[in-house]
PDB file of N, CA and C in Angstrom:
ATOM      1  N   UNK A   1       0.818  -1.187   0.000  1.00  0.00           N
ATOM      2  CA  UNK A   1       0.000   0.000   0.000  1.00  0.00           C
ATOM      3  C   UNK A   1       0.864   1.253   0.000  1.00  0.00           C
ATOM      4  N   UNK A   2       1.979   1.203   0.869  1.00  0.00           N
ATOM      5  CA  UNK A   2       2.847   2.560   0.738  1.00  0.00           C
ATOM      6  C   UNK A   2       4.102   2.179   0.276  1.00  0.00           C
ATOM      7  N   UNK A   3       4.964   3.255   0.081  1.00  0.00           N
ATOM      8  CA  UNK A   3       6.076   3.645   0.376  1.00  0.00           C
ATOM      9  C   UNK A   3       7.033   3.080   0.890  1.00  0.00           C
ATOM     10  N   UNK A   4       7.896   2.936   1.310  1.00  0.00           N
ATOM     11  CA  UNK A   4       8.807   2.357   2.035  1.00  0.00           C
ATOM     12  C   UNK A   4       9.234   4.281   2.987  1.00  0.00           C
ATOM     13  N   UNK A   5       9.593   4.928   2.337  1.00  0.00           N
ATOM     14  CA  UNK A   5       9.616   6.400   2.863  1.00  0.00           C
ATOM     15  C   UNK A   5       8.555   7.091   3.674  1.00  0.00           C
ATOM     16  N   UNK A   6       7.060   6.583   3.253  1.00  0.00           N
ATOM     17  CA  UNK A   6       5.727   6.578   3.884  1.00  0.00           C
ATOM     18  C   UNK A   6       5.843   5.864   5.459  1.00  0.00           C
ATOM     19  N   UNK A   7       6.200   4.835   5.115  1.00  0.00           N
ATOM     20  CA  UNK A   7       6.139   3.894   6.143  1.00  0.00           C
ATOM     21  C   UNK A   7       7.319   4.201   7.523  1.00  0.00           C
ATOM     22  N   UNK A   8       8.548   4.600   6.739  1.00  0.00           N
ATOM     23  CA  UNK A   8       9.387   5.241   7.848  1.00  0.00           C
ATOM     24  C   UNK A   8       9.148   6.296   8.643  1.00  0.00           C
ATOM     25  N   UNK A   9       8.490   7.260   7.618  1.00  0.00           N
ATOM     26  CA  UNK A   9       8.057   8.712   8.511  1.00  0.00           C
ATOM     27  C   UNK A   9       6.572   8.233   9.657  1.00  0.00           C
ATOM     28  N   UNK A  10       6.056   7.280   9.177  1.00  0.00           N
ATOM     29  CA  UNK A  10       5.314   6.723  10.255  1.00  0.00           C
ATOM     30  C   UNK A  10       5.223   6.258  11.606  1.00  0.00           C
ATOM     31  N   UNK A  11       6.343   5.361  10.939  1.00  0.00           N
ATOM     32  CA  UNK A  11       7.067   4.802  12.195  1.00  0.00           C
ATOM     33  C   UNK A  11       7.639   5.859  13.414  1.00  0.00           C
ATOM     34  N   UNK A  12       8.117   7.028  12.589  1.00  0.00           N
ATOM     35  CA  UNK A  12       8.964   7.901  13.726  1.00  0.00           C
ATOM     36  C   UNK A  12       7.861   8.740  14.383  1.00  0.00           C
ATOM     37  N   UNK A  13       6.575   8.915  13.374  1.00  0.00           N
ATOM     38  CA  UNK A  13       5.520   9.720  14.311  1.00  0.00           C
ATOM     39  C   UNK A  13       5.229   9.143  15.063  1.00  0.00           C
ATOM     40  N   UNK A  14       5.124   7.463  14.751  1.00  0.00           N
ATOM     41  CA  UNK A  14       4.463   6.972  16.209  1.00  0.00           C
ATOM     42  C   UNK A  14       5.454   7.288  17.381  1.00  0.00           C
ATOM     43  N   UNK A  15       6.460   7.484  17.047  1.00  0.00           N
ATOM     44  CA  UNK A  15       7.738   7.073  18.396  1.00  0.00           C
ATOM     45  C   UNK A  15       7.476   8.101  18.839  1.00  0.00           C
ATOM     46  N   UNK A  16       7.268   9.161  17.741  1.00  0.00           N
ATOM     47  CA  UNK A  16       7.404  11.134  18.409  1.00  0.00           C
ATOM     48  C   UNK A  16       5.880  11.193  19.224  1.00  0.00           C
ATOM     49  N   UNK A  17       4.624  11.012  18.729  1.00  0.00           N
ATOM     50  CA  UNK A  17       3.603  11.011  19.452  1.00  0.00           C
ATOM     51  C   UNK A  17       3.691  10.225  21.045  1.00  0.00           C
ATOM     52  N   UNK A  18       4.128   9.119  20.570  1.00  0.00           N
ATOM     53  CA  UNK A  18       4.123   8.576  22.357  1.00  0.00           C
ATOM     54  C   UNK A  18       5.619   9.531  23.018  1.00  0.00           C
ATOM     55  N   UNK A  19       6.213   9.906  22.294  1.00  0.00           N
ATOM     56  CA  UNK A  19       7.285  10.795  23.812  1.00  0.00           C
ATOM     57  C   UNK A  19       7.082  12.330  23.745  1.00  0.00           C
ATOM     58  N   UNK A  20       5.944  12.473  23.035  1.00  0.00           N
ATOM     59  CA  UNK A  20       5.513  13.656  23.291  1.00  0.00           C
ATOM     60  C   UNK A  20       4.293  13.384  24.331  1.00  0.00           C
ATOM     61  N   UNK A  21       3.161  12.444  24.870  1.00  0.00           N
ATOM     62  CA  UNK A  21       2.722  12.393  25.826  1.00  0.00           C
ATOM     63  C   UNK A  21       3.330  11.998  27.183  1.00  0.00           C
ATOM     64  N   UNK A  22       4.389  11.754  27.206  1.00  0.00           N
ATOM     65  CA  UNK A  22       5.449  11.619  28.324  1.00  0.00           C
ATOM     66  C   UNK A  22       6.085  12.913  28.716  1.00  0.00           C
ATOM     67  N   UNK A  23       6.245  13.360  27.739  1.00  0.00           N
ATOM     68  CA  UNK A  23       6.825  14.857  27.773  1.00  0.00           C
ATOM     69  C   UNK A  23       5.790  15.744  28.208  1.00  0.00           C
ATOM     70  N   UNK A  24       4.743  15.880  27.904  1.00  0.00           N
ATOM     71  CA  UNK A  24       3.607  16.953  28.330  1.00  0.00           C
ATOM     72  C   UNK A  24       3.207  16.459  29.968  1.00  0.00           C
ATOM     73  N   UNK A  25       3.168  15.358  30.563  1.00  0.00           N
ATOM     74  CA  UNK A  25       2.483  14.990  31.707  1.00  0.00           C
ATOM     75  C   UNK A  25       4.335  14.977  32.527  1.00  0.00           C
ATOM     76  N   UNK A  26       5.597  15.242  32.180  1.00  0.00           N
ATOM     77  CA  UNK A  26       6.310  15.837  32.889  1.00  0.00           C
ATOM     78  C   UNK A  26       6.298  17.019  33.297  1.00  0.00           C
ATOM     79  N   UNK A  27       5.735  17.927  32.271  1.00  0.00           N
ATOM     80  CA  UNK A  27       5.433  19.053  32.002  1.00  0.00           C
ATOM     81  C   UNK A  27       4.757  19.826  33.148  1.00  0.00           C
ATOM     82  N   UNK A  28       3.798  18.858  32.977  1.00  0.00           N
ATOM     83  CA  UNK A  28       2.457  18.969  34.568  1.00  0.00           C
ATOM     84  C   UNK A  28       3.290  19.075  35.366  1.00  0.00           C
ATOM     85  N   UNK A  29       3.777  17.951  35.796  1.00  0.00           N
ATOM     86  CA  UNK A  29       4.360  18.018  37.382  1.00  0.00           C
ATOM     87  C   UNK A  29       5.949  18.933  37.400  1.00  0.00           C
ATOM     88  N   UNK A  30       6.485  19.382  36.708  1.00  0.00           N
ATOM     89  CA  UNK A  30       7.506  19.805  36.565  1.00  0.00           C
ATOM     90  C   UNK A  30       7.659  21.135  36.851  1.00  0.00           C
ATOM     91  N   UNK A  31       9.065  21.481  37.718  1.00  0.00           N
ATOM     92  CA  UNK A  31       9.080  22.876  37.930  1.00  0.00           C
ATOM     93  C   UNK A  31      10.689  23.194  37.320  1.00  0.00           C
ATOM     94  N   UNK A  32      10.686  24.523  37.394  1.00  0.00           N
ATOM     95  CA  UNK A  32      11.963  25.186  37.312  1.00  0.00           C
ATOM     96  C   UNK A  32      12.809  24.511  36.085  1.00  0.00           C
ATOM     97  N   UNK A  33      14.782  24.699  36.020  1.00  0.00           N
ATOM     98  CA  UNK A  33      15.130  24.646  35.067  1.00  0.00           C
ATOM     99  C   UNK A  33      14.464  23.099  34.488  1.00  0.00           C
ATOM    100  N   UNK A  34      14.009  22.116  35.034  1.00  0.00           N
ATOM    101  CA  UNK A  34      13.824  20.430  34.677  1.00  0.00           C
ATOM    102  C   UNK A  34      12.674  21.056  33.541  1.00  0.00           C
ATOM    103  N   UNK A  35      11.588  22.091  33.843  1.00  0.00           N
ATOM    104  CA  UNK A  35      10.203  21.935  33.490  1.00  0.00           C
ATOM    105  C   UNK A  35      11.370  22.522  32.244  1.00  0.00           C
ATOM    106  N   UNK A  36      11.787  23.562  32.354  1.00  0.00           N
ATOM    107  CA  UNK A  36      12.264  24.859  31.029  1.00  0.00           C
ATOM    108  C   UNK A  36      12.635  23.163  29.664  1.00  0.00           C
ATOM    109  N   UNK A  37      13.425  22.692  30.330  1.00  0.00           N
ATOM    110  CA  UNK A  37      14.360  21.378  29.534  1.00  0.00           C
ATOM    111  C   UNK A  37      13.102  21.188  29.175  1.00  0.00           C
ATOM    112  N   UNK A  38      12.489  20.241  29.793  1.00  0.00           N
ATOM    113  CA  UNK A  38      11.532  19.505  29.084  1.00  0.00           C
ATOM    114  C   UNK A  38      10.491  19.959  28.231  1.00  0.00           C
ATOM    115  N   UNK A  39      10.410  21.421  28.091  1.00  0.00           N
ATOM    116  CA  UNK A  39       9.439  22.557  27.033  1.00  0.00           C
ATOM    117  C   UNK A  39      10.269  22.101  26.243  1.00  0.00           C
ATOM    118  N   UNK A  40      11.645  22.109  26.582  1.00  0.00           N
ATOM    119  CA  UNK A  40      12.100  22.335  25.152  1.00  0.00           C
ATOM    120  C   UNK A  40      12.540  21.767  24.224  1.00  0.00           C
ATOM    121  N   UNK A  41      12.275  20.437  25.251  1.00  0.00           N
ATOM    122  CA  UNK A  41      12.307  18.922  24.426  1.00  0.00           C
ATOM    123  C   UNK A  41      11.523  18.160  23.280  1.00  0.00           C
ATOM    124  N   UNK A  42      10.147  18.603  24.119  1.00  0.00           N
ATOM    125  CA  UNK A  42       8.834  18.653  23.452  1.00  0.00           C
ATOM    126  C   UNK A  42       8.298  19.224  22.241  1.00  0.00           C
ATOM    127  N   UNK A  43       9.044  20.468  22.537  1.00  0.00           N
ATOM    128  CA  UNK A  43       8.829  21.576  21.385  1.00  0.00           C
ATOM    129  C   UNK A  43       9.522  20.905  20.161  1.00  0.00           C
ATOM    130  N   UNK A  44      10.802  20.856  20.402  1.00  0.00           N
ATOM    131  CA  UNK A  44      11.830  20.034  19.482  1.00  0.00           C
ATOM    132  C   UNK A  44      11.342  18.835  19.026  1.00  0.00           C
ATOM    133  N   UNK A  45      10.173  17.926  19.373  1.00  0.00           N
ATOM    134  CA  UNK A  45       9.795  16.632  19.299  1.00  0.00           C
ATOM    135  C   UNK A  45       8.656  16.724  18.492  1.00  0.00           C
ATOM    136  N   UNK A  46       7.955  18.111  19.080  1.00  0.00           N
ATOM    137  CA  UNK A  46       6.493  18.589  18.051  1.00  0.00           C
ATOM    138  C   UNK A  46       7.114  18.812  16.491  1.00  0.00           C
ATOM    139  N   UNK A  47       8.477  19.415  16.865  1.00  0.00           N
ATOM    140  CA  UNK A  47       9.001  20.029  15.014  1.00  0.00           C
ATOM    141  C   UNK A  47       9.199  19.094  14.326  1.00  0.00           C
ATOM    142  N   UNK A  48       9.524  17.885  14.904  1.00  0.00           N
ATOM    143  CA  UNK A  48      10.315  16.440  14.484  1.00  0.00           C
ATOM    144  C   UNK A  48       8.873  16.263  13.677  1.00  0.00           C
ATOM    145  N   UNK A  49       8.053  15.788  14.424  1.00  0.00           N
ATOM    146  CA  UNK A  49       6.596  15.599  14.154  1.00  0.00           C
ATOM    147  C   UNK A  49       6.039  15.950  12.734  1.00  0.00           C
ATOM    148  N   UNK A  50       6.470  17.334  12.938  1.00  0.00           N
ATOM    149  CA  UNK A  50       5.412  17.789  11.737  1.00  0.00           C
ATOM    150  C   UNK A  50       6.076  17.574  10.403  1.00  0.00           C
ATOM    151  N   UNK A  51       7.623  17.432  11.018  1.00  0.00           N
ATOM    152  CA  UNK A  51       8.474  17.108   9.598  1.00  0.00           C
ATOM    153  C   UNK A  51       8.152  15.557   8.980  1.00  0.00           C
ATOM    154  N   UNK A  52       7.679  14.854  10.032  1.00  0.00           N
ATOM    155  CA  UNK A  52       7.296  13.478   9.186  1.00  0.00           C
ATOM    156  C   UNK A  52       6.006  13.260   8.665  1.00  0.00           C
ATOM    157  N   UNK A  53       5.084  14.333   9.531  1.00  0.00           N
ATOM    158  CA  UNK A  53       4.124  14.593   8.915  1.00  0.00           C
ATOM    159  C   UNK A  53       3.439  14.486   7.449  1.00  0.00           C
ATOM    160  N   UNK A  54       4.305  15.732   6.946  1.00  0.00           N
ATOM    161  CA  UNK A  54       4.545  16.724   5.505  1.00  0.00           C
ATOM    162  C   UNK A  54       5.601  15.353   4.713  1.00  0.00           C
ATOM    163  N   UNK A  55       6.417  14.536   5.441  1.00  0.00           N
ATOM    164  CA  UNK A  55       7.450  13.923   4.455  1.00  0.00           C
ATOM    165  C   UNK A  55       5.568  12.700   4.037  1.00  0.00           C
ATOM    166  N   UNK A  56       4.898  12.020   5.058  1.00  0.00           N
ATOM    167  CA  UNK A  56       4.510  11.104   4.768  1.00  0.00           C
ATOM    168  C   UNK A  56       3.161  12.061   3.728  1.00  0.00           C
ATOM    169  N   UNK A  57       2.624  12.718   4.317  1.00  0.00           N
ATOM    170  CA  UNK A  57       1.833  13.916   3.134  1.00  0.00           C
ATOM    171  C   UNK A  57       2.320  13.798   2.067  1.00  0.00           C
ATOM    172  N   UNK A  58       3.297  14.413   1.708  1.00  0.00           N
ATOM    173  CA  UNK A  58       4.372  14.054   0.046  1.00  0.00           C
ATOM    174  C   UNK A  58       4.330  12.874  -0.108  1.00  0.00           C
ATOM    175  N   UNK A  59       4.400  11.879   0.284  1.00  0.00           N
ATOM    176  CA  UNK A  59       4.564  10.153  -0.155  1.00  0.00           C
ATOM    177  C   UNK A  59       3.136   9.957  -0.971  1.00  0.00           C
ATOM    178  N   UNK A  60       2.389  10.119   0.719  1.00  0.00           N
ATOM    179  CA  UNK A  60       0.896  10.119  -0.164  1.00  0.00           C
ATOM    180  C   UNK A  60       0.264  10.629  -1.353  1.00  0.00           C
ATOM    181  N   UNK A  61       1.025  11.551  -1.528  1.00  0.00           N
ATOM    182  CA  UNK A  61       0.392  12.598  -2.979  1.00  0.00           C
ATOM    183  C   UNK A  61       0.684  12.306  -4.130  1.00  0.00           C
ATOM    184  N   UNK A  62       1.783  11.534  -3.825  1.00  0.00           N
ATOM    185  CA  UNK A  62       2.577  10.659  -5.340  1.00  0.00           C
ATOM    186  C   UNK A  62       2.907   9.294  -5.224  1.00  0.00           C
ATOM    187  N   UNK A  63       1.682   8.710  -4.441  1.00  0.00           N
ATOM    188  CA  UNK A  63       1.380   7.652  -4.490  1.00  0.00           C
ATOM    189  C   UNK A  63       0.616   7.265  -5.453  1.00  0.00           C
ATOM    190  N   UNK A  64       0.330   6.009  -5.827  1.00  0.00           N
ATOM    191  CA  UNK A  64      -1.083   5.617  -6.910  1.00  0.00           C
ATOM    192  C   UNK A  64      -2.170   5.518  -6.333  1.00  0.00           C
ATOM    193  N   UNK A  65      -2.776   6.150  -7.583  1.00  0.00           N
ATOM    194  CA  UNK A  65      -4.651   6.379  -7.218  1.00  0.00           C
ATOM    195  C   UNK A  65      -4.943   5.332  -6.019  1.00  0.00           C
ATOM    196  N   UNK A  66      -4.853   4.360  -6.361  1.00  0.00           N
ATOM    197  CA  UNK A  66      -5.545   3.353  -5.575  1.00  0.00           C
ATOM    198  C   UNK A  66      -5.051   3.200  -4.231  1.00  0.00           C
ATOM    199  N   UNK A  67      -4.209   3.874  -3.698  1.00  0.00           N
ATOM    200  CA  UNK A  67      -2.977   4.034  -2.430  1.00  0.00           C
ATOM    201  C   UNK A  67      -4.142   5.278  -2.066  1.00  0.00           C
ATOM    202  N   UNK A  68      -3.399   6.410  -2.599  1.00  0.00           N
ATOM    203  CA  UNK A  68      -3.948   7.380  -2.239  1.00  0.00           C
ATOM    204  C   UNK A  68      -4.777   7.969  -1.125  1.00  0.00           C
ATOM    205  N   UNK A  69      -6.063   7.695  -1.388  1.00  0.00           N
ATOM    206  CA  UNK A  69      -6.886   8.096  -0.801  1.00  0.00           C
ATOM    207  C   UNK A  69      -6.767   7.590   0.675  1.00  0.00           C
ATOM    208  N   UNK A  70      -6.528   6.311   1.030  1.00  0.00           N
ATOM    209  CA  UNK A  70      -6.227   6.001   2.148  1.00  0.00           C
ATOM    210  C   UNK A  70      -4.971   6.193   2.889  1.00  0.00           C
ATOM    211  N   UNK A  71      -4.028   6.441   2.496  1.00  0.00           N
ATOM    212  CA  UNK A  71      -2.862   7.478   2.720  1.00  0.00           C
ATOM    213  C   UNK A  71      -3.370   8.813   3.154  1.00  0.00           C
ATOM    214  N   UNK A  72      -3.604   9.282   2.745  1.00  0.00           N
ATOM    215  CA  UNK A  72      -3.990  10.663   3.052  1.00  0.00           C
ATOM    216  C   UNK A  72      -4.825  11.014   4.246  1.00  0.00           C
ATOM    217  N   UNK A  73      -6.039   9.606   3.927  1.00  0.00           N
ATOM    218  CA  UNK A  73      -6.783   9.927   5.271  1.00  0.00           C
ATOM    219  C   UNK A  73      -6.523   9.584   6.614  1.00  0.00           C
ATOM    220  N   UNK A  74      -4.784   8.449   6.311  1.00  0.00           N
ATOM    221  CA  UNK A  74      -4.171   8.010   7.618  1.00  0.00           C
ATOM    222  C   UNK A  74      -3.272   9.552   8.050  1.00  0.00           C
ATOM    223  N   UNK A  75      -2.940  10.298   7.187  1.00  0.00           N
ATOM    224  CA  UNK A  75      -2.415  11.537   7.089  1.00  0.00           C
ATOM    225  C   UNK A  75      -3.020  12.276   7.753  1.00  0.00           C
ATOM    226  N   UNK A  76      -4.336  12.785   7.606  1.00  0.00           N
ATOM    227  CA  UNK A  76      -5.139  13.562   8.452  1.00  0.00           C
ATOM    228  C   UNK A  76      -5.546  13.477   9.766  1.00  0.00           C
ATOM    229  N   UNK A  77      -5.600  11.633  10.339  1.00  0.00           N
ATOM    230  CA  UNK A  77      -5.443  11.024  11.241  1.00  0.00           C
ATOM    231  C   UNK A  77      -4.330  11.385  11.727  1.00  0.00           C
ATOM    232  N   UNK A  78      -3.567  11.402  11.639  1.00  0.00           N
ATOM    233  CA  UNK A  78      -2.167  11.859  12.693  1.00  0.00           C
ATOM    234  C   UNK A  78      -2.063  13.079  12.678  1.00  0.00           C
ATOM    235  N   UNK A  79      -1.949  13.891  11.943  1.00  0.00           N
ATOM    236  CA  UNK A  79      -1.984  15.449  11.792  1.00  0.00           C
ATOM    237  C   UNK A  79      -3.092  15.898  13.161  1.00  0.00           C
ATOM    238  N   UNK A  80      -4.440  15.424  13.434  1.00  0.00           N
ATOM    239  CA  UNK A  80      -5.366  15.411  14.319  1.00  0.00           C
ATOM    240  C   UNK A  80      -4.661  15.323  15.444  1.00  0.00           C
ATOM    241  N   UNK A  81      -4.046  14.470  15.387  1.00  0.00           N
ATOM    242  CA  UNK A  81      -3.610  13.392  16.774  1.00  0.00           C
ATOM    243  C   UNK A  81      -2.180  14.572  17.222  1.00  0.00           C
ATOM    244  N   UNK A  82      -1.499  14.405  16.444  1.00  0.00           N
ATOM    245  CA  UNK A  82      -0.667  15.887  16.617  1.00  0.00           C
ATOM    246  C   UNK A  82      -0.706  16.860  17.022  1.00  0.00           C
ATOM    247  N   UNK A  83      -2.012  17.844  16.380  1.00  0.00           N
ATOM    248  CA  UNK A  83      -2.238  18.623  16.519  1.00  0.00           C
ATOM    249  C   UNK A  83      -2.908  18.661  18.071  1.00  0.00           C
ATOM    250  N   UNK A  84      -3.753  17.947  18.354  1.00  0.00           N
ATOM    251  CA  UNK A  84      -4.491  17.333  19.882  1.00  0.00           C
ATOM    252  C   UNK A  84      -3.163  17.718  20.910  1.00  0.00           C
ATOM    253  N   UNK A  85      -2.409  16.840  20.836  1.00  0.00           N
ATOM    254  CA  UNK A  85      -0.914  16.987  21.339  1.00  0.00           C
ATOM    255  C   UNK A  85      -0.185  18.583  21.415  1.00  0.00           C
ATOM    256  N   UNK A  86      -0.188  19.130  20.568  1.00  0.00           N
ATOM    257  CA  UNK A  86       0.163  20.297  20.422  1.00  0.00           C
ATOM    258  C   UNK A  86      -0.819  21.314  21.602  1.00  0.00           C
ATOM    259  N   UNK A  87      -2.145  21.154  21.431  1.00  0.00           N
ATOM    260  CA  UNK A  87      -3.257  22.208  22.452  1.00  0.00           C
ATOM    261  C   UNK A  87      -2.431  21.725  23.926  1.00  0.00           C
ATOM    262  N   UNK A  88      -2.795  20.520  23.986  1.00  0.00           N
ATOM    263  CA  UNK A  88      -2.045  19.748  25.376  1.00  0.00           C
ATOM    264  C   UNK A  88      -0.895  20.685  25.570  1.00  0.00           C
ATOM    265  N   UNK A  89       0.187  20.240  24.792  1.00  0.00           N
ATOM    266  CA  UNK A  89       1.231  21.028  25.476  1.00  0.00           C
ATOM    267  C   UNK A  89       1.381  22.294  25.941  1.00  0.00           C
ATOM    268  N   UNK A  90       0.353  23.147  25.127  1.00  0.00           N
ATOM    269  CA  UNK A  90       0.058  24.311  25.082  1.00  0.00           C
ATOM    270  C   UNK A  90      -0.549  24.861  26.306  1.00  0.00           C
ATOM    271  N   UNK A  91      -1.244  24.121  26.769  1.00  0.00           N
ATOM    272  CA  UNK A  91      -2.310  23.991  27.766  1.00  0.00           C
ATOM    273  C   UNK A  91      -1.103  23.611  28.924  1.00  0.00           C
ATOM    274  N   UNK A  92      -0.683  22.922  28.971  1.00  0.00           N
ATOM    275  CA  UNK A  92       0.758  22.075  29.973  1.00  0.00           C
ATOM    276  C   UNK A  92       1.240  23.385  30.316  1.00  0.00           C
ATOM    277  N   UNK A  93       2.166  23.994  29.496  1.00  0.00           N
ATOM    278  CA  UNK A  93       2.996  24.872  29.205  1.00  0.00           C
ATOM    279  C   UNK A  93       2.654  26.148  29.916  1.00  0.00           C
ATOM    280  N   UNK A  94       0.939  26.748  29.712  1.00  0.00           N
ATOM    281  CA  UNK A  94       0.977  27.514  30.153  1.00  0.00           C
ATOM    282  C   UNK A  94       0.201  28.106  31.571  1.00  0.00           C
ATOM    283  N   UNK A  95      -0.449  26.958  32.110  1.00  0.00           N
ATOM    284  CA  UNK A  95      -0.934  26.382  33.042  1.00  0.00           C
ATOM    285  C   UNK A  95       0.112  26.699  34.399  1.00  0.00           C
ATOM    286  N   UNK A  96       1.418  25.849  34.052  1.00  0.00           N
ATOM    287  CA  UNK A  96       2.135  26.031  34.911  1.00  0.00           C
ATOM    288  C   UNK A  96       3.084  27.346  34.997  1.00  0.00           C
ATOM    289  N   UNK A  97       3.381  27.878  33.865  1.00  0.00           N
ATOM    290  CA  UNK A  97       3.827  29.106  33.999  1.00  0.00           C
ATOM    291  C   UNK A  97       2.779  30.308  34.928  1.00  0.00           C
ATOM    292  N   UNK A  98       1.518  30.278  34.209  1.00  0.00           N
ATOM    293  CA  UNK A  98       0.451  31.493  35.394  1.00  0.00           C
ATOM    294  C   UNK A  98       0.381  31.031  36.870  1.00  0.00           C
ATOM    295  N   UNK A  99       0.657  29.820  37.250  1.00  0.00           N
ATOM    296  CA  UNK A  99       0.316  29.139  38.340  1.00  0.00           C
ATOM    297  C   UNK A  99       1.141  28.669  39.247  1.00  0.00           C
TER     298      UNK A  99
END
């Protein structure tokens, strides 16, 4: 069905999505320089993210018809799931800074 390039950038979102929910619920409990590190781990892990994102997006787009469509909509599926992740951290992030 995919890529072999599809399939790698997959693989690493899954790895980046699960240590980006490890990273946000440190986040929570985290103070001072540990919390600063771990923003900025996360942050760095969200960029990773979106870069495999856009690589598996491109796979999908010049994939064949018959690929396609379901590529894309596993595409939008993680992009969601990402993006979900992203409010979280956001929410993490600034939660503990006012508080």
């Amino acid at each position: 069905m995919s890529s072999e390039k599809y399939e790698l950038a997959q693989d690493e979102l899954d790895s980046f999505i699960e240590k980006i929910g490890g990273h946000i619920k440190q986040i929570e409990i985290g103070q001072g320089e540990a919390k600063k590190r771990m923003i900025q781990i996360c942050s760095g892990v969200l960029d990773e993210a979106g870069k495999s994102l856009d690589d598996m997006e491109g796979e999908a787009r010049t994939a064949p018809l018959q690929f396609r469509a379901e590529m894309l909509a596993n595409v939008r599926k993680y992009r969601s799931s990402v993006n979900s992740l992203q409010s979280q951290f956001n929410k993490a992030r600034v939660v503990r800074e006012v508080g």
